[in-house]
C-alpha atoms as a PDB file:
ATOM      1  CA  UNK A   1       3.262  14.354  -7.558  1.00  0.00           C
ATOM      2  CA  UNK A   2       1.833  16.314  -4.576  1.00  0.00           C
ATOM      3  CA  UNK A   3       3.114  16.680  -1.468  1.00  0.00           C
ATOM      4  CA  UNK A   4       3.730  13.951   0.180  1.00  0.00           C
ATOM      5  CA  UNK A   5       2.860  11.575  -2.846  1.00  0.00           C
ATOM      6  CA  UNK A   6       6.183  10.349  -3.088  1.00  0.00           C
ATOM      7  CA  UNK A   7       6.746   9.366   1.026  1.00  0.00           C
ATOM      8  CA  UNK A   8       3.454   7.416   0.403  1.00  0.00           C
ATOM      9  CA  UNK A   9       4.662   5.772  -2.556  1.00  0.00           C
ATOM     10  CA  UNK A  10       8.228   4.377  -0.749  1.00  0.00           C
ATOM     11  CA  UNK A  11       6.541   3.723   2.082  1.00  0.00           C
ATOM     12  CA  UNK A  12       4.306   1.154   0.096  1.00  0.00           C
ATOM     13  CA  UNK A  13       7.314  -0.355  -1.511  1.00  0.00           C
ATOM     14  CA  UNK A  14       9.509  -0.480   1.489  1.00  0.00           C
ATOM     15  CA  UNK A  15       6.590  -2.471   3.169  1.00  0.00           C
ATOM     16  CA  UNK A  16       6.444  -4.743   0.157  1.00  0.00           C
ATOM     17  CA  UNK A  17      10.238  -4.909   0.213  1.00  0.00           C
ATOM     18  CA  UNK A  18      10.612  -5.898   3.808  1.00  0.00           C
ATOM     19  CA  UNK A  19       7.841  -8.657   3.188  1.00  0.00           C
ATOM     20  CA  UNK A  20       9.072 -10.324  -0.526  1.00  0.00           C
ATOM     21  CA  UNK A  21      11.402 -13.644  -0.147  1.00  0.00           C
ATOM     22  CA  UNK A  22      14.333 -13.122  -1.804  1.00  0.00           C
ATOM     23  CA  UNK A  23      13.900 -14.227  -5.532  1.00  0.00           C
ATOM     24  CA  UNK A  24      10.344 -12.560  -4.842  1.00  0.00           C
ATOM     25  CA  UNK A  25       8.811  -9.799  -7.267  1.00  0.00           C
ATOM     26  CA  UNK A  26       7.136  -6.952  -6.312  1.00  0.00           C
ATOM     27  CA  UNK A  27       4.951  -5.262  -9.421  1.00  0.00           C
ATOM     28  CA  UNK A  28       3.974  -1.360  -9.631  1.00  0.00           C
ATOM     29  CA  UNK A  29       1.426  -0.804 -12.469  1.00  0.00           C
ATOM     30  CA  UNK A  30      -0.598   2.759 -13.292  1.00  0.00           C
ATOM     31  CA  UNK A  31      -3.352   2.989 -15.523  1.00  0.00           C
ATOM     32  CA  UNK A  32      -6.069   5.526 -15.464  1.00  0.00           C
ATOM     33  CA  UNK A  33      -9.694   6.121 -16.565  1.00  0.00           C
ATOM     34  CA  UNK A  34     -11.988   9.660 -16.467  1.00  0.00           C
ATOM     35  CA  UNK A  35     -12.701   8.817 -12.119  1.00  0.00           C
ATOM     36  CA  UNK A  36      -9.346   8.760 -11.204  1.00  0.00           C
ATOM     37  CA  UNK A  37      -5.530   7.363 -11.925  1.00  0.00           C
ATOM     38  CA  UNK A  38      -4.563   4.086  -9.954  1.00  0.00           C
ATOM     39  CA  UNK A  39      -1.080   2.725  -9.029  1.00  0.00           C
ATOM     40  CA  UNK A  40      -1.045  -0.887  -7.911  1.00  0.00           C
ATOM     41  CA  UNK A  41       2.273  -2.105  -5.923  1.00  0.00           C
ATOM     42  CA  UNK A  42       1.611  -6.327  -5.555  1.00  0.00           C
ATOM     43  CA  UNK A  43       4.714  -8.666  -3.975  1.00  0.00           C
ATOM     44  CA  UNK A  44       5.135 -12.079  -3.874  1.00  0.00           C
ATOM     45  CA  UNK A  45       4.988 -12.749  -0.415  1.00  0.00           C
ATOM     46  CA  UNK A  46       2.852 -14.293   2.046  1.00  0.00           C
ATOM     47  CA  UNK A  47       0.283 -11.540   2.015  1.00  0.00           C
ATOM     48  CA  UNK A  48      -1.716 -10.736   5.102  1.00  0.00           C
ATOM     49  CA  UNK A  49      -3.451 -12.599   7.728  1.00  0.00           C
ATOM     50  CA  UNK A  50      -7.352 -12.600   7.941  1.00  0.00           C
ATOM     51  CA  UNK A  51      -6.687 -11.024  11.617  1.00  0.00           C
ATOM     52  CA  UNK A  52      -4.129  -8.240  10.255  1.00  0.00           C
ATOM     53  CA  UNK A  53      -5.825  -7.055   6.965  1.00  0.00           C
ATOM     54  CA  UNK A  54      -8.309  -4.669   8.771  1.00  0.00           C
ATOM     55  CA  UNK A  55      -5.764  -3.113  11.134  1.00  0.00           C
ATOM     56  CA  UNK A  56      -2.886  -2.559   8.982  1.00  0.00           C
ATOM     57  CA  UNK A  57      -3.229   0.850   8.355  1.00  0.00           C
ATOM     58  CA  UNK A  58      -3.540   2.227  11.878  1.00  0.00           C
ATOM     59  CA  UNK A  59      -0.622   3.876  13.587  1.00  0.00           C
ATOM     60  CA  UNK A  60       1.701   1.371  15.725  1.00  0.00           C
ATOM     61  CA  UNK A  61       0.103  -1.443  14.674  1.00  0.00           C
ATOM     62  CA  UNK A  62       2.095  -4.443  14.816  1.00  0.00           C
ATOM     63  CA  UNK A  63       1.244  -8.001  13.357  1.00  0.00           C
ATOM     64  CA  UNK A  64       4.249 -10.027  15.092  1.00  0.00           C
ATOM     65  CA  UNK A  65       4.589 -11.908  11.860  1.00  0.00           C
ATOM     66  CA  UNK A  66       5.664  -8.959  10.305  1.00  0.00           C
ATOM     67  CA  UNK A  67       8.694  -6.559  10.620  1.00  0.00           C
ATOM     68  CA  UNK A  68       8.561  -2.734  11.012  1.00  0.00           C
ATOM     69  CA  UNK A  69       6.975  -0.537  13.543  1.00  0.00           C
ATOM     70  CA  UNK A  70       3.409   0.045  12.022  1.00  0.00           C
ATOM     71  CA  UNK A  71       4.041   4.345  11.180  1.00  0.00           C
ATOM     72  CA  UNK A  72       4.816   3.668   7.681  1.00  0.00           C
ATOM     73  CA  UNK A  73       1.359   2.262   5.921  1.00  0.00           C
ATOM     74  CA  UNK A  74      -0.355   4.761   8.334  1.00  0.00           C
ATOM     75  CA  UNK A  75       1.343   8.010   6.862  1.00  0.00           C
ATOM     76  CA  UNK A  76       0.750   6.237   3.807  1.00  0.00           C
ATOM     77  CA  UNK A  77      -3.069   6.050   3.886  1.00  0.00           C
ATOM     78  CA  UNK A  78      -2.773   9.376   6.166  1.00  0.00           C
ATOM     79  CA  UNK A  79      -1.489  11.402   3.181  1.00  0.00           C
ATOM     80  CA  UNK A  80      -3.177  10.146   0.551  1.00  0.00           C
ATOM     81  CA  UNK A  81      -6.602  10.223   1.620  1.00  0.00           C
ATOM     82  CA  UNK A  82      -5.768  14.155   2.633  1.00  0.00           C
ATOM     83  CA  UNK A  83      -5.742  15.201  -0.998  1.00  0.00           C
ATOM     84  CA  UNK A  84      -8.922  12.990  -2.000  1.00  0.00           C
ATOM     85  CA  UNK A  85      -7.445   9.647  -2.625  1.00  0.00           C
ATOM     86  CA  UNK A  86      -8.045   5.912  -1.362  1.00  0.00           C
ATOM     87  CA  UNK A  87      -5.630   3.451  -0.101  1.00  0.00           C
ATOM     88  CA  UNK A  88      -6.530  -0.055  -0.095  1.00  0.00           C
ATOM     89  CA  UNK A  89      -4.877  -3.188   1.283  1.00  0.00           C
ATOM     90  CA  UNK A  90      -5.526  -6.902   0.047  1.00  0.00           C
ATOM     91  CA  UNK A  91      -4.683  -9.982  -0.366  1.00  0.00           C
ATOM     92  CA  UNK A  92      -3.786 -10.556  -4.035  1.00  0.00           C
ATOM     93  CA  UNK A  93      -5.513 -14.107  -5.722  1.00  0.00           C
ATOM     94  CA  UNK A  94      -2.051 -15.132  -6.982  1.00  0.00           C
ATOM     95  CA  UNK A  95      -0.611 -14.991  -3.499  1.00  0.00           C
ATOM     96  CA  UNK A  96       1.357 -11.872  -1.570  1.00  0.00           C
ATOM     97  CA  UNK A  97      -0.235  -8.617  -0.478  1.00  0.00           C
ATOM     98  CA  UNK A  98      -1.582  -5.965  -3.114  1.00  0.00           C
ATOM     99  CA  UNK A  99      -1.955  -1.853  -2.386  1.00  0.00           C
ATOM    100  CA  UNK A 100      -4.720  -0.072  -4.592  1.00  0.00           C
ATOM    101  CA  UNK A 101      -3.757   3.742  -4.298  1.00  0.00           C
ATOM    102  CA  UNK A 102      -6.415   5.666  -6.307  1.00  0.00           C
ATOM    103  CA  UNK A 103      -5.757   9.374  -7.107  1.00  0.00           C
ATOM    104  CA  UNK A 104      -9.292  11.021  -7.661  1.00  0.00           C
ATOM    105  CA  UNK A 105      -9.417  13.142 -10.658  1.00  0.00           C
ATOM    106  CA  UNK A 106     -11.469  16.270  -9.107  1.00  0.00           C
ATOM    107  CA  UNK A 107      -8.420  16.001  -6.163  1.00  0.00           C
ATOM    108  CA  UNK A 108      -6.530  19.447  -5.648  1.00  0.00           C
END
């Protein structure tokens, strides 16, 4: 992993961590294709609100639903879309939230 790579990556599951019910899953799958590779981390919990899912990767930001201090999903994003990559946030159709980190194969 590049620098950085693996910050992103806890920072994705401690934000799915902090946001799972107990008994809750949270699911990391990779796959990749000739574009790019793609790691998906999905939880089981009560996903984002229509009002939070366009803010949730900027510095500070704070939906008071949730817990943390809004740094971690911006470093995140920050790093990853430094070496070429995307970071996306949604809401997942079986319920909870859903990351799409895609590493771009032509990335240094």
């Amino acid at each position: 992993m590049k620098y950085g790579h693996t910050e992103a990556l806890i920072n994705i599951l401690k934000n799915c961590m902090e946001h799972t019910p107990e008994g809750g899953t949270i699911t990391v799958r990779a796959y990749s294709n000739p574009l790019y590779k793609c790691i998906t981390v999905s939880d089981t919990g009560s996903g984002f609100t229509p009002e939070a899912l366009p803010h949730i990767f900027e510095r500070f930001y704070h939906d008071n639903r949730k817990r943390g201090f809004g740094i971690g999903l911006a470093f995140a994003r920050s790093v990853i879309t430094s070496q070429n990559g995307s970071l996306q946030a949604r809401n997942s159709p079986q319920g909870g939230a859903e990351f799409e980190w895609r590493i771009f194969s032509d990335a240094k």
